[in-house]
Protein backbone atom coordinates (compact mmCIF):
# COMPACT_ATOMS: atom_id res chain seq x y z
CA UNK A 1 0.00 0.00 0.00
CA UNK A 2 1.30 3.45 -0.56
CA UNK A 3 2.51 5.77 1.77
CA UNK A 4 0.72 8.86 2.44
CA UNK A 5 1.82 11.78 1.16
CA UNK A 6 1.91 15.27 3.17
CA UNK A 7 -1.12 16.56 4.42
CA UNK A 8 -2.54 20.16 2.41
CA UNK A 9 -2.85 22.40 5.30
CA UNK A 10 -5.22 24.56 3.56
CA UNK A 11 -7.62 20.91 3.01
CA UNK A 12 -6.49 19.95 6.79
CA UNK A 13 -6.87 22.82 8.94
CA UNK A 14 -8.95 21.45 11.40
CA UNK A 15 -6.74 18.35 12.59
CA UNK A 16 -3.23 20.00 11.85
CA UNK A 17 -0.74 17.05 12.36
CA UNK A 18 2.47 16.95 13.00
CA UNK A 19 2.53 13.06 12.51
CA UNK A 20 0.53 11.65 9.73
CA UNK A 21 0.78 7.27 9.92
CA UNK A 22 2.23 5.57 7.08
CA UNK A 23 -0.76 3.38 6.53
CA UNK A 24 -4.77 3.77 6.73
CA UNK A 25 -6.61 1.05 8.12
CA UNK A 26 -10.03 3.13 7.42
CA UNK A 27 -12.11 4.05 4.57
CA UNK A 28 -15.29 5.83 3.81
CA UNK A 29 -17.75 4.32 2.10
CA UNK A 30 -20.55 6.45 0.98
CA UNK A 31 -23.71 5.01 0.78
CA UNK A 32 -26.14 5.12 -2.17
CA UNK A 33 -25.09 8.96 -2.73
CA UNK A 34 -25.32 8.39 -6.82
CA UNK A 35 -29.19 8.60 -6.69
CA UNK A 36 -31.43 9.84 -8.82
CA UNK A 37 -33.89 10.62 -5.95
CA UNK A 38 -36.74 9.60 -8.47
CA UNK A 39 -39.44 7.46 -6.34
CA UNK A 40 -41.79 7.52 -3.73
CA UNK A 41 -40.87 10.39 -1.32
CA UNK A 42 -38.19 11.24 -3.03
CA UNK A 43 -38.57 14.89 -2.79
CA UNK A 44 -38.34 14.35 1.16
CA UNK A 45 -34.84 12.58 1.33
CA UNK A 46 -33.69 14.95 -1.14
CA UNK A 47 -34.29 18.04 1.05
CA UNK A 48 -32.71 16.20 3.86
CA UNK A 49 -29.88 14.74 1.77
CA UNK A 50 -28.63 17.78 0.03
CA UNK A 51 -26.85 19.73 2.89
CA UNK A 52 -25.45 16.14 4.53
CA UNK A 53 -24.02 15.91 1.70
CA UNK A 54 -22.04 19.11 1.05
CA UNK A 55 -20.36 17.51 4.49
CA UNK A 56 -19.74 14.37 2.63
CA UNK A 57 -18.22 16.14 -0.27
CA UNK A 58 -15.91 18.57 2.36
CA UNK A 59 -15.22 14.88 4.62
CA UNK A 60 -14.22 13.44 1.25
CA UNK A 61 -11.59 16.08 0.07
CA UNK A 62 -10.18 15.49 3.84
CA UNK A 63 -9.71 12.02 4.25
CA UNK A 64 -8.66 11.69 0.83
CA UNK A 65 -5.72 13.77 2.19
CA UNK A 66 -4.67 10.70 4.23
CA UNK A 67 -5.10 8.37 1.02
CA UNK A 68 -7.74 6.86 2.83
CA UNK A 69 -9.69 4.65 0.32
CA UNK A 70 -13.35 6.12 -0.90
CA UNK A 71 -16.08 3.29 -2.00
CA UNK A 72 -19.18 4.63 -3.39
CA UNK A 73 -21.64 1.46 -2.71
CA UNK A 74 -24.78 2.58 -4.51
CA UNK A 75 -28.04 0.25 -5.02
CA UNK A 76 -28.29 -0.91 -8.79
CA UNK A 77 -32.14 0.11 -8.60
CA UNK A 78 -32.65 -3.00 -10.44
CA UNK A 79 -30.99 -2.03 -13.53
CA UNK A 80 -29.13 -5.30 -13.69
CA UNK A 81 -26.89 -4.34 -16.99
CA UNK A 82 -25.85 -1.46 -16.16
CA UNK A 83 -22.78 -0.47 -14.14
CA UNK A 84 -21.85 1.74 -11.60
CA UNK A 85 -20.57 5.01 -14.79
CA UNK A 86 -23.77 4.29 -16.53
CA UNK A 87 -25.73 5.42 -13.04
CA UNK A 88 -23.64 8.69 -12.51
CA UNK A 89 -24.24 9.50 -16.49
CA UNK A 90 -27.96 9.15 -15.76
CA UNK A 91 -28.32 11.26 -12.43
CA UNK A 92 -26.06 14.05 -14.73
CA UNK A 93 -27.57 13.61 -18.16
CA UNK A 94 -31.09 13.54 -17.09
CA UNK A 95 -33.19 16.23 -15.32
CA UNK A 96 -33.61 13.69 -12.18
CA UNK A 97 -34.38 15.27 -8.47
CA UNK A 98 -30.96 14.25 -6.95
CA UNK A 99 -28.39 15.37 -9.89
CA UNK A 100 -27.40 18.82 -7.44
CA UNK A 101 -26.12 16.16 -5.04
CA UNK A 102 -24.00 13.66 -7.49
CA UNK A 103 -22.73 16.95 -8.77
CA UNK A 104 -21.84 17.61 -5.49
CA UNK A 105 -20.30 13.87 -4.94
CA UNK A 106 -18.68 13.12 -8.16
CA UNK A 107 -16.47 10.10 -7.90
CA UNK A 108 -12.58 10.49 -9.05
CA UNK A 109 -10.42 7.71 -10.86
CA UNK A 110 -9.21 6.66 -7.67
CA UNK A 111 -11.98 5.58 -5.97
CA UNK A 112 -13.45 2.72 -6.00
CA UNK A 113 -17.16 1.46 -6.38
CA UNK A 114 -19.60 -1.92 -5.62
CA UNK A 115 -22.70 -2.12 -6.95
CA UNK A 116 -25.69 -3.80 -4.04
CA UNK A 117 -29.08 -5.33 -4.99
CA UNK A 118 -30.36 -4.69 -1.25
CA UNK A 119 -29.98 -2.35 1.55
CA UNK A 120 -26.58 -3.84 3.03
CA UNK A 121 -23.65 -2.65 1.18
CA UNK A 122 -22.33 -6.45 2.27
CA UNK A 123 -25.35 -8.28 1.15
CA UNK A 124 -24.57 -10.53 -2.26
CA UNK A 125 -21.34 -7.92 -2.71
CA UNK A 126 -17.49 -8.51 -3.19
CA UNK A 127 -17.33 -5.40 -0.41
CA UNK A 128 -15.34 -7.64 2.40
CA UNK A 129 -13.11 -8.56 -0.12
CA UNK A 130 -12.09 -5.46 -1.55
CA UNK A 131 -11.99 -4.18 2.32
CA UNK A 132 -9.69 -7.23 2.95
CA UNK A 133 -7.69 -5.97 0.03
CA UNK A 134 -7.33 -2.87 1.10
CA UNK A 135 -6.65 -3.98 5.08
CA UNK A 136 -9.12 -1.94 6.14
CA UNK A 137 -10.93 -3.06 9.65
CA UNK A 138 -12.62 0.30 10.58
CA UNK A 139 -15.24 2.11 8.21
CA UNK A 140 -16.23 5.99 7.80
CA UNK A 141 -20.12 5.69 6.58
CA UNK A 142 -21.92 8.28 5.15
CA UNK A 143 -25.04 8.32 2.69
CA UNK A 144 -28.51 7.85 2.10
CA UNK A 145 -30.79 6.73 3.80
CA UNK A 146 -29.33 7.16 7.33
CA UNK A 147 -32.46 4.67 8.22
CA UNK A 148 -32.61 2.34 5.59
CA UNK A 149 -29.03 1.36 3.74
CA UNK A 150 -26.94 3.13 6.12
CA UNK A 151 -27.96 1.74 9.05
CA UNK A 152 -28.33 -2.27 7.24
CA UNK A 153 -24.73 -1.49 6.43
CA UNK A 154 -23.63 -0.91 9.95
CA UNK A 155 -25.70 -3.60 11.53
CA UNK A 156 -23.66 -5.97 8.90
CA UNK A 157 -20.25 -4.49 9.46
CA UNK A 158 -20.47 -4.59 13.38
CA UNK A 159 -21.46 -8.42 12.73
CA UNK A 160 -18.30 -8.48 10.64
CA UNK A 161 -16.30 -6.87 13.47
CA UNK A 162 -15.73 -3.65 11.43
CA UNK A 163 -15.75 -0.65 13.64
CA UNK A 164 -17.44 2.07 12.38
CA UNK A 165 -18.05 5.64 12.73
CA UNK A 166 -21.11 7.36 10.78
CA UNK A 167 -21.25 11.02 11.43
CA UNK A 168 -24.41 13.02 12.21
CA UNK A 169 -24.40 15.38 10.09
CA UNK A 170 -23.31 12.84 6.86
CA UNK A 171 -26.46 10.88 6.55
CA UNK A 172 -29.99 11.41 5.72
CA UNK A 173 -33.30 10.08 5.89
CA UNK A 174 -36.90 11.23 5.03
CA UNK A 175 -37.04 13.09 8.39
CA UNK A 176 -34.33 14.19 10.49
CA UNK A 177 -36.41 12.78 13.12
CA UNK A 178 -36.06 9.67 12.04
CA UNK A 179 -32.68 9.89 10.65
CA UNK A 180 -31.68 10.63 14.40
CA UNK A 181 -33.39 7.96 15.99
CA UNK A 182 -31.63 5.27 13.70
CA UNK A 183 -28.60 7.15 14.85
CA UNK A 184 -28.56 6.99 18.53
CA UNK A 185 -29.65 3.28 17.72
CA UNK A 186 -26.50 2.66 15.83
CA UNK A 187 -24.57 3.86 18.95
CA UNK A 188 -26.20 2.45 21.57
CA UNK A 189 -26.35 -1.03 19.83
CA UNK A 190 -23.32 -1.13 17.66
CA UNK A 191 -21.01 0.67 19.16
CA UNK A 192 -20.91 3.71 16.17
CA UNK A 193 -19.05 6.68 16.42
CA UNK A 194 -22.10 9.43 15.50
CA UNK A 195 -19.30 12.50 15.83
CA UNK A 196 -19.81 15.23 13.48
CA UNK A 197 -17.57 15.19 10.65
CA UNK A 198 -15.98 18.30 11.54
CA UNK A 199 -15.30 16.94 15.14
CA UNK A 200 -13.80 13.82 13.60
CA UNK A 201 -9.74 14.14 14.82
CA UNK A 202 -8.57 11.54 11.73
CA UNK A 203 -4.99 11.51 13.06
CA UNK A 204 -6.47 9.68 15.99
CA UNK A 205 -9.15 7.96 13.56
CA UNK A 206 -6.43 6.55 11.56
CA UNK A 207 -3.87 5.79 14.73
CA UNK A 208 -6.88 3.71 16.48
CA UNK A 209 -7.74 1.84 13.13
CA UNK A 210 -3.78 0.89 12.27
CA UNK A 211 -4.32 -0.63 15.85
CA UNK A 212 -7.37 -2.24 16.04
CA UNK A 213 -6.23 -4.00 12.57
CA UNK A 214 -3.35 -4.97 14.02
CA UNK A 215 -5.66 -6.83 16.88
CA UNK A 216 -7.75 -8.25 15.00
CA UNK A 217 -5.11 -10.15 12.63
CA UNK A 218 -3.47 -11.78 15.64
């Protein structure tokens, strides 16, 4: 794995390390943000969606700093021949609710992607292997819908012995009512980080992940 290179300060003000690891055992996968927003209260999630994630896009551009690994996993929505370009090209090309917000997320060549017919981004995917690949044993979630997919994702990493940190203000769901009650479920039951993203410290984020993987591959 590569090392990381020097931190931008002008991209890392907030943490400003003087000690950046050599290795990332963390990534952020971002949940079913390549969406279209077209369905059944669409127009909801989209209202709550679109300022979580303008702090998905700034969390991005941060972590990405560290060279820690981005995975869009994003639901097929059924459209079993098409792959994962072939969705962004249709929430751009197309007049659909939720292109302001891929606009906003736009994936880069480095990042990777994993398509998922259900909620879990684990569920029927080869997401534990590319995670294995990538020796990655803690997770960064963010996405839509905080209640639905994010929260299916969580349940199956914490069954996977991930550990995982999904901040507040980086998921979404048809009410923020709701959103926040799936929330403080994820933390009293899973053991999830809910810190907002701009409280995350990812010098100690990435320190605590290099040795939990190091724990868990005893």
């Amino acid at each position: 794995m590569a090392e990381h290179k020097p931190v931008d300060a002008s991209k890392e003000s907030e943490d400003n390390p003087e000690h950046v690891p050599e290795k990332a055992s963390v990534a952020l996968l971002l949940i079913d943000t390549i969406n279209d927003m077209e369905f059944e209260d669409g127009e909801k999630l989209f209202e709550q969606s679109l300022p979580a994630a303008k702090k998905i896009a700034k969390l991005k551009r941060r972590v990405k700093a560290y060279d820690v690994p981005v995975i869009y996993v994003n639901d097929n929505y059924g459209r079993w021949q098409s792959d994962f370009r072939q969705l962004v090209d249709h929430c751009l090309e197309n007049n659909v609710r939720g292109k302001p917000i891929v606009e906003l997320l736009l994936p880069e060549d480095d990042d990777y992607f994993v398509l998922k017919p259900q909620f879990s981004a684990f569920f029927a995917t080869p997401l534990d292997l590319l995670l294995d690949y990538l020796e990655v044993k803690t997770l960064i979630i963010a996405g839509f819908a905080g209640n639905m997919c994010v929260h299916f994702t969580v349940n199956d990493a914490y069954m996977r012995h991930y550990q995982t940190i999904v901040p507040s203000d980086c998921t979404a769901s048809n009410t923020e009512e709701s959103d926040l009650n799936s929330l403080e479920m994820m933390h009293a039951l899973l053991k999830t980080n809910i810190t907002s993203s701009d409280e995350l410290d990812l010098v100690e984020i990435i320190q605590k992940a290099n040795d939990y993987f190091k724990q868990q591959r005893k």
